[in-house]
N, C-alpha and C. Protein backbone atom coordinates (compact mmCIF):
# COMPACT_ATOMS: atom_id res chain seq x y z
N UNK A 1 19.16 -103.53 5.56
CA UNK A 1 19.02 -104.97 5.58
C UNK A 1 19.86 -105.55 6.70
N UNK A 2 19.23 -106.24 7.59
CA UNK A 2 19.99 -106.92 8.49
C UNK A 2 20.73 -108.37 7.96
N UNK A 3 19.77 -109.18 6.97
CA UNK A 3 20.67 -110.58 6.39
C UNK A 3 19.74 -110.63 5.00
N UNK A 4 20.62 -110.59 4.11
CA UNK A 4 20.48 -111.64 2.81
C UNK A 4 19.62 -110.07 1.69
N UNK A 5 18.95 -110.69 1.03
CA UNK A 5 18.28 -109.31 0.23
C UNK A 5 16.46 -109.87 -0.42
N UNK A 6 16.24 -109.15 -0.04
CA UNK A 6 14.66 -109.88 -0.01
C UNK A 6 14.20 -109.76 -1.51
N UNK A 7 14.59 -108.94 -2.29
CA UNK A 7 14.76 -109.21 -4.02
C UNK A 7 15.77 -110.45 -4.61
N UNK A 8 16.02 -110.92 -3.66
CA UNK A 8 17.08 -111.91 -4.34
C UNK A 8 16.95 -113.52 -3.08
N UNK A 9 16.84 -114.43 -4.35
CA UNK A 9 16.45 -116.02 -3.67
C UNK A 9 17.04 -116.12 -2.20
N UNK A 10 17.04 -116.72 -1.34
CA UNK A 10 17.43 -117.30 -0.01
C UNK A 10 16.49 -116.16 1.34
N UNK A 11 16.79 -116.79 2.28
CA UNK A 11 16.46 -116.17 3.51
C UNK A 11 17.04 -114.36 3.65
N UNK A 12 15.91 -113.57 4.13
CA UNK A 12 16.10 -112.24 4.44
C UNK A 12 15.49 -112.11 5.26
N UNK A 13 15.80 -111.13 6.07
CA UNK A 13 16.04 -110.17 7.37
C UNK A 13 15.66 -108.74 6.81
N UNK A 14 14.97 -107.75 7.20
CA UNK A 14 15.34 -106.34 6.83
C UNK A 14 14.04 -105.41 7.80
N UNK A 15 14.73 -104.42 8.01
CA UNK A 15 14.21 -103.66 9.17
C UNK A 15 13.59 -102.18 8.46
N UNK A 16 12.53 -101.92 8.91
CA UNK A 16 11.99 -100.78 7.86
C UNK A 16 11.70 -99.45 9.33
N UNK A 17 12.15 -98.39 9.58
CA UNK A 17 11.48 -97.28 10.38
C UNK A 17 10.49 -96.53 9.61
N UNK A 18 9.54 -96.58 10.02
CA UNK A 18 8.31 -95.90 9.35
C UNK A 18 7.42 -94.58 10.10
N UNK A 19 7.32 -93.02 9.78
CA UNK A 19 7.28 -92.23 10.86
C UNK A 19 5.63 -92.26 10.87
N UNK A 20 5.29 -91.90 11.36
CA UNK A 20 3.81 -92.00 11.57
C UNK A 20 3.27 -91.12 10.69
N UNK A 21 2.07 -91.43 10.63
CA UNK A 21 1.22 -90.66 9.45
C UNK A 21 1.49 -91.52 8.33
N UNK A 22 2.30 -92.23 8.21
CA UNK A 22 2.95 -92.86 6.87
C UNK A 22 1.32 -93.41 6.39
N UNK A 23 1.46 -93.85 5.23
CA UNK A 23 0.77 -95.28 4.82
C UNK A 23 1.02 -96.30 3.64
N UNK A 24 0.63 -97.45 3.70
CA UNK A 24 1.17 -98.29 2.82
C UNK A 24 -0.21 -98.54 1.84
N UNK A 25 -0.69 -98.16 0.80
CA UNK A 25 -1.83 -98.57 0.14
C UNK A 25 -1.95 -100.22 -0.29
N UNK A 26 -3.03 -100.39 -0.46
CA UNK A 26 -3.24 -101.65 -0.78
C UNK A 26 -2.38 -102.33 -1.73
N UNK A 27 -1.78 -103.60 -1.45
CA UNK A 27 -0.82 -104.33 -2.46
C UNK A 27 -0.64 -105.69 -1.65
N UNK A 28 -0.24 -106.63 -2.79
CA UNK A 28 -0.01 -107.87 -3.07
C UNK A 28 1.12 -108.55 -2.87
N UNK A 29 1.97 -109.40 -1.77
CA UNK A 29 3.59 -110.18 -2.58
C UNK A 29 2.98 -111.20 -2.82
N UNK A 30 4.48 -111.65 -3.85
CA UNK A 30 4.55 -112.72 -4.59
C UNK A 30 4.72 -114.50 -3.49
N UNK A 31 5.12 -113.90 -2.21
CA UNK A 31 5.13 -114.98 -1.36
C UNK A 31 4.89 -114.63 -0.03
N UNK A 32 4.73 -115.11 1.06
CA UNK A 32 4.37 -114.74 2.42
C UNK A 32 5.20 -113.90 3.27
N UNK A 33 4.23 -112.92 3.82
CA UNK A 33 5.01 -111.64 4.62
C UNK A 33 5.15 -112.05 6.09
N UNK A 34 6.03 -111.84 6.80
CA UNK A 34 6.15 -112.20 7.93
C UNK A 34 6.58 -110.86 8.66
N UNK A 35 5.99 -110.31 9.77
CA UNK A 35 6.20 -108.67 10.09
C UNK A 35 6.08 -109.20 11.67
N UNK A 36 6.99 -108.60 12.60
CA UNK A 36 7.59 -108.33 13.95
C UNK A 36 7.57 -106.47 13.58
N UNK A 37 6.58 -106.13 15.00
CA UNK A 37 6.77 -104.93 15.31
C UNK A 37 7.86 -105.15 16.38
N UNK A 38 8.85 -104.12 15.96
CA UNK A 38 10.28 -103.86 17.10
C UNK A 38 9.90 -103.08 17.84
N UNK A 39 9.47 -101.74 17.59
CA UNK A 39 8.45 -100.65 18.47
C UNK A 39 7.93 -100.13 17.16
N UNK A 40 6.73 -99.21 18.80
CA UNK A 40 6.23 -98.54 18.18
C UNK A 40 4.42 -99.32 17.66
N UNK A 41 3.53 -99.26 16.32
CA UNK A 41 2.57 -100.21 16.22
C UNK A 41 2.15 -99.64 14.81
N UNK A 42 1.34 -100.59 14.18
CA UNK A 42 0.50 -100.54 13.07
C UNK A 42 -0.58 -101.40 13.04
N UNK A 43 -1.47 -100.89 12.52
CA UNK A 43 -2.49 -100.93 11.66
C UNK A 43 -2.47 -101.99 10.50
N UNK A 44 -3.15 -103.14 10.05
CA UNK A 44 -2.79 -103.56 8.99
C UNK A 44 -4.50 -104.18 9.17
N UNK A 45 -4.64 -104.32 7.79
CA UNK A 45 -6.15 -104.73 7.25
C UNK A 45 -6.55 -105.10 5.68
N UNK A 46 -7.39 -105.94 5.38
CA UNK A 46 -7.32 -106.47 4.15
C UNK A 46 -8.39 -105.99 3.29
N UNK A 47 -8.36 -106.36 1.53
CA UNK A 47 -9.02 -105.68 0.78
C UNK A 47 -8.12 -104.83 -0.08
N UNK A 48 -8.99 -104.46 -1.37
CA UNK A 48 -8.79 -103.77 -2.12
C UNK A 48 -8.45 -101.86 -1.96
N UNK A 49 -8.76 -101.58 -0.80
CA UNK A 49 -9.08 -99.84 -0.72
C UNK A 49 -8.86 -99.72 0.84
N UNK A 50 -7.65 -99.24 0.98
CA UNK A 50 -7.44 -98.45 2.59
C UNK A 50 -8.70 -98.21 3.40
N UNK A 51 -9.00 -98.74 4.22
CA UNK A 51 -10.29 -98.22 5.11
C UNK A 51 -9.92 -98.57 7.15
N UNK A 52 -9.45 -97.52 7.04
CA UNK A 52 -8.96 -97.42 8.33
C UNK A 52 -9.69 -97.87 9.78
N UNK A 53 -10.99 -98.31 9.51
CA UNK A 53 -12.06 -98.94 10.75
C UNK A 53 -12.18 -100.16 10.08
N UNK A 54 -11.42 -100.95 9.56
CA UNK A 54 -11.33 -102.41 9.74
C UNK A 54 -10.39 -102.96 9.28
N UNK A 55 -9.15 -102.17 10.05
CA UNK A 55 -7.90 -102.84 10.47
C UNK A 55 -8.02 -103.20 11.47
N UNK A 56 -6.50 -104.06 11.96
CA UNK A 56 -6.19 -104.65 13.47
C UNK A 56 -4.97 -104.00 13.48
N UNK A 57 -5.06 -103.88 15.20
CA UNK A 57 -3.56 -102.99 15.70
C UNK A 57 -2.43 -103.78 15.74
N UNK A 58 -1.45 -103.87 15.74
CA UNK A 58 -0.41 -104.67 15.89
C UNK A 58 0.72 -103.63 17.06
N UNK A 59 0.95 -104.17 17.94
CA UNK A 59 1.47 -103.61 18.81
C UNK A 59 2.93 -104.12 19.54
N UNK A 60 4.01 -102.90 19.90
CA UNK A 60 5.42 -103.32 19.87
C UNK A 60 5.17 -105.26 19.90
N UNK A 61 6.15 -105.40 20.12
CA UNK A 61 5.93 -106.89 20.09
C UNK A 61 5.57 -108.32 19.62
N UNK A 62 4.57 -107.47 18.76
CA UNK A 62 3.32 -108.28 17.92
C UNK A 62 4.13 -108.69 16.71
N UNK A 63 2.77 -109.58 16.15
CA UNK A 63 3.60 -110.08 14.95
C UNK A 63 2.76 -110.52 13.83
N UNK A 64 2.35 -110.15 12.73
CA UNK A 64 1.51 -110.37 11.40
C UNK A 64 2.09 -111.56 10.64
N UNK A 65 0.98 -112.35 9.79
CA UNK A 65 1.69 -113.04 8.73
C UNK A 65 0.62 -112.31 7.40
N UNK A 66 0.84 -112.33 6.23
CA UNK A 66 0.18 -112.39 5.21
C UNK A 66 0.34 -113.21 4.46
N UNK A 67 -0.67 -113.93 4.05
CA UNK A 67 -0.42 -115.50 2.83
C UNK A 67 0.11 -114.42 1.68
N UNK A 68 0.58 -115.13 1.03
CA UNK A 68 1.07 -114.40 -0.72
C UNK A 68 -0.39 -114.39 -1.32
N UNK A 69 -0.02 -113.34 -2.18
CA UNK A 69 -1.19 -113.20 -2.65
C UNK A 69 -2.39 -112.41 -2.28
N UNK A 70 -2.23 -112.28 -0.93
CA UNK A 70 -3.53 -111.88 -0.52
C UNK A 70 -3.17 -109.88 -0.29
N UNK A 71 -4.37 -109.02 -0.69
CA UNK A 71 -4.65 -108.04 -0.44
C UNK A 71 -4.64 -107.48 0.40
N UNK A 72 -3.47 -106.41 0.70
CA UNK A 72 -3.60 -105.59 2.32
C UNK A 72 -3.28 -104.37 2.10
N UNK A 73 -3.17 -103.47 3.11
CA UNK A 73 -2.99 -102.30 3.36
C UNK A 73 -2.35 -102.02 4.84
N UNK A 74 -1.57 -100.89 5.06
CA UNK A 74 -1.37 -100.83 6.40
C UNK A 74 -1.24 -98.74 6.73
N UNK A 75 -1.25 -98.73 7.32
CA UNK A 75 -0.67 -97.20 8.39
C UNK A 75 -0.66 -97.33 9.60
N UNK A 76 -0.17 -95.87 9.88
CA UNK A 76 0.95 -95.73 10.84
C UNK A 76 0.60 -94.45 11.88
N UNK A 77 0.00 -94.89 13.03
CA UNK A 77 -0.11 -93.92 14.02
C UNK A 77 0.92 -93.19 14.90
N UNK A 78 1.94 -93.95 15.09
CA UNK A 78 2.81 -93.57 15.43
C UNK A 78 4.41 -93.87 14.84
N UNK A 79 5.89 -93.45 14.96
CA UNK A 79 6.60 -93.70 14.79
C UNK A 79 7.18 -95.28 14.70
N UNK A 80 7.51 -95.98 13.88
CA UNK A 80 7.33 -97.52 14.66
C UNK A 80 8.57 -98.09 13.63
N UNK A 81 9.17 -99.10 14.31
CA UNK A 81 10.41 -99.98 13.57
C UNK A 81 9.86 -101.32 13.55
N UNK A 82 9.53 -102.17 12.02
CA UNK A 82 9.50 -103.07 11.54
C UNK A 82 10.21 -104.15 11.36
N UNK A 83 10.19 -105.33 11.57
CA UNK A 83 10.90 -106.42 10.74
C UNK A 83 10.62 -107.40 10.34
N UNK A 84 10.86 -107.31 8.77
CA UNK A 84 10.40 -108.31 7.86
C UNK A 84 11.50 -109.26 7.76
N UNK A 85 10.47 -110.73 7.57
CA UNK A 85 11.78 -111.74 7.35
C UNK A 85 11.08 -112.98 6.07
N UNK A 86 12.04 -113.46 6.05
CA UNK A 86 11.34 -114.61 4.90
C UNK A 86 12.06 -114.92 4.42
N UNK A 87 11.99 -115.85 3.21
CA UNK A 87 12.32 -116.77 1.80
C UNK A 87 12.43 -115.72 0.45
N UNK A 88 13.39 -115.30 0.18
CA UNK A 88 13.16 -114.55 -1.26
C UNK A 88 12.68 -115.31 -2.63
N UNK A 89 12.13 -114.95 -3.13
CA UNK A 89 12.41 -113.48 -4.18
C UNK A 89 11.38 -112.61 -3.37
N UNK A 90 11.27 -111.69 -2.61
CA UNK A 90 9.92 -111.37 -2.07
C UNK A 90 9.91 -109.80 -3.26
N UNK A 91 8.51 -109.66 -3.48
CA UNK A 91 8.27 -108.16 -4.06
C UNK A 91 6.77 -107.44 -3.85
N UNK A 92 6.71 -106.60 -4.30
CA UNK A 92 4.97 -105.81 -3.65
C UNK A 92 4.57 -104.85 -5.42
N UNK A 93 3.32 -105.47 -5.60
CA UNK A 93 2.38 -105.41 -6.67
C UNK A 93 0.99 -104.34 -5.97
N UNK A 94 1.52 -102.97 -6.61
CA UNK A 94 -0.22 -102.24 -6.00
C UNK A 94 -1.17 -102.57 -6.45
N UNK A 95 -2.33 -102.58 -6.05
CA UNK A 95 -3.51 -102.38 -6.50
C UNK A 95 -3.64 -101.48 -7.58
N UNK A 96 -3.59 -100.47 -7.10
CA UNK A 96 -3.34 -99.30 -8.29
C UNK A 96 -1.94 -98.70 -8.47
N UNK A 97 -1.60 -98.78 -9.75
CA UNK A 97 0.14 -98.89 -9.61
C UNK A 97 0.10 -97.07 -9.64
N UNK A 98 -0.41 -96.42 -9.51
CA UNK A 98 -0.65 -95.04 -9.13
C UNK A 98 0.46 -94.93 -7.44
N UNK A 99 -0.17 -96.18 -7.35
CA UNK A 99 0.05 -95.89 -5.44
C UNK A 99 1.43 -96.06 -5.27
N UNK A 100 2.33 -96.62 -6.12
CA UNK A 100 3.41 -97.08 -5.97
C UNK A 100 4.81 -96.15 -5.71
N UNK A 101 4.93 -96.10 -4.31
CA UNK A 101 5.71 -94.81 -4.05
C UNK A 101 6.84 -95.04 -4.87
N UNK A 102 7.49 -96.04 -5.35
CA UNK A 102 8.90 -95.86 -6.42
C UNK A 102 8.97 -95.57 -7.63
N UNK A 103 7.23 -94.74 -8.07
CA UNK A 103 7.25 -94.30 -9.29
C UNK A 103 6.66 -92.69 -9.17
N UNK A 104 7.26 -92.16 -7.76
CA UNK A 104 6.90 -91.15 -7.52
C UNK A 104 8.18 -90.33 -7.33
């Protein structure tokens, strides 16, 4: 975490390295995502079910929003450093709570 804690009320900062091949299955927050690629790039695309030919690239530099609420997915072609920022309480709801790597 660079500022504040994104599980907990006020403004957060937090930086995620993600190695390639990774992926994020489809899921939901409770309020709006705000994503700065630092390097590196991803993939991110909406819907219920990972489908890798109708994402958009996001590239070093770039920058995503997601409304709350809304359905996404992302992966990872290459090695890449993230940063998320926002308004807390922020949290992530799978689609299929199968997918949920913190119950793995």
């Amino acid at each position: 975490m660079v500022k504040g804690n994104p599980t907990k009320e006020g403004l957060y900062v937090v930086r995620l390295k993600v190695p390639a091949g990774y992926k994020i299955e489809p899921h939901t927050h409770p309020i709006d995502e705000n994503v700065t690629v630092l390097s590196g790039s991803f993939n991110i695309g909406t819907g219920n079910k990972l489908d890798r030919t109708k994402g958009t690239l996001i590239k070093t530099g770039g920058y995503s929003y997601v409304a709350k609420g809304m359905t996404h997915y992302a992966w990872f072609t290459e090695d890449t450093v993230l940063q998320l920022h926002g308004m807390g309480q922020q949290g992530i709801t799978y689609v299929d709570p199968a997918n949920d790597p913190r119950k793995k």
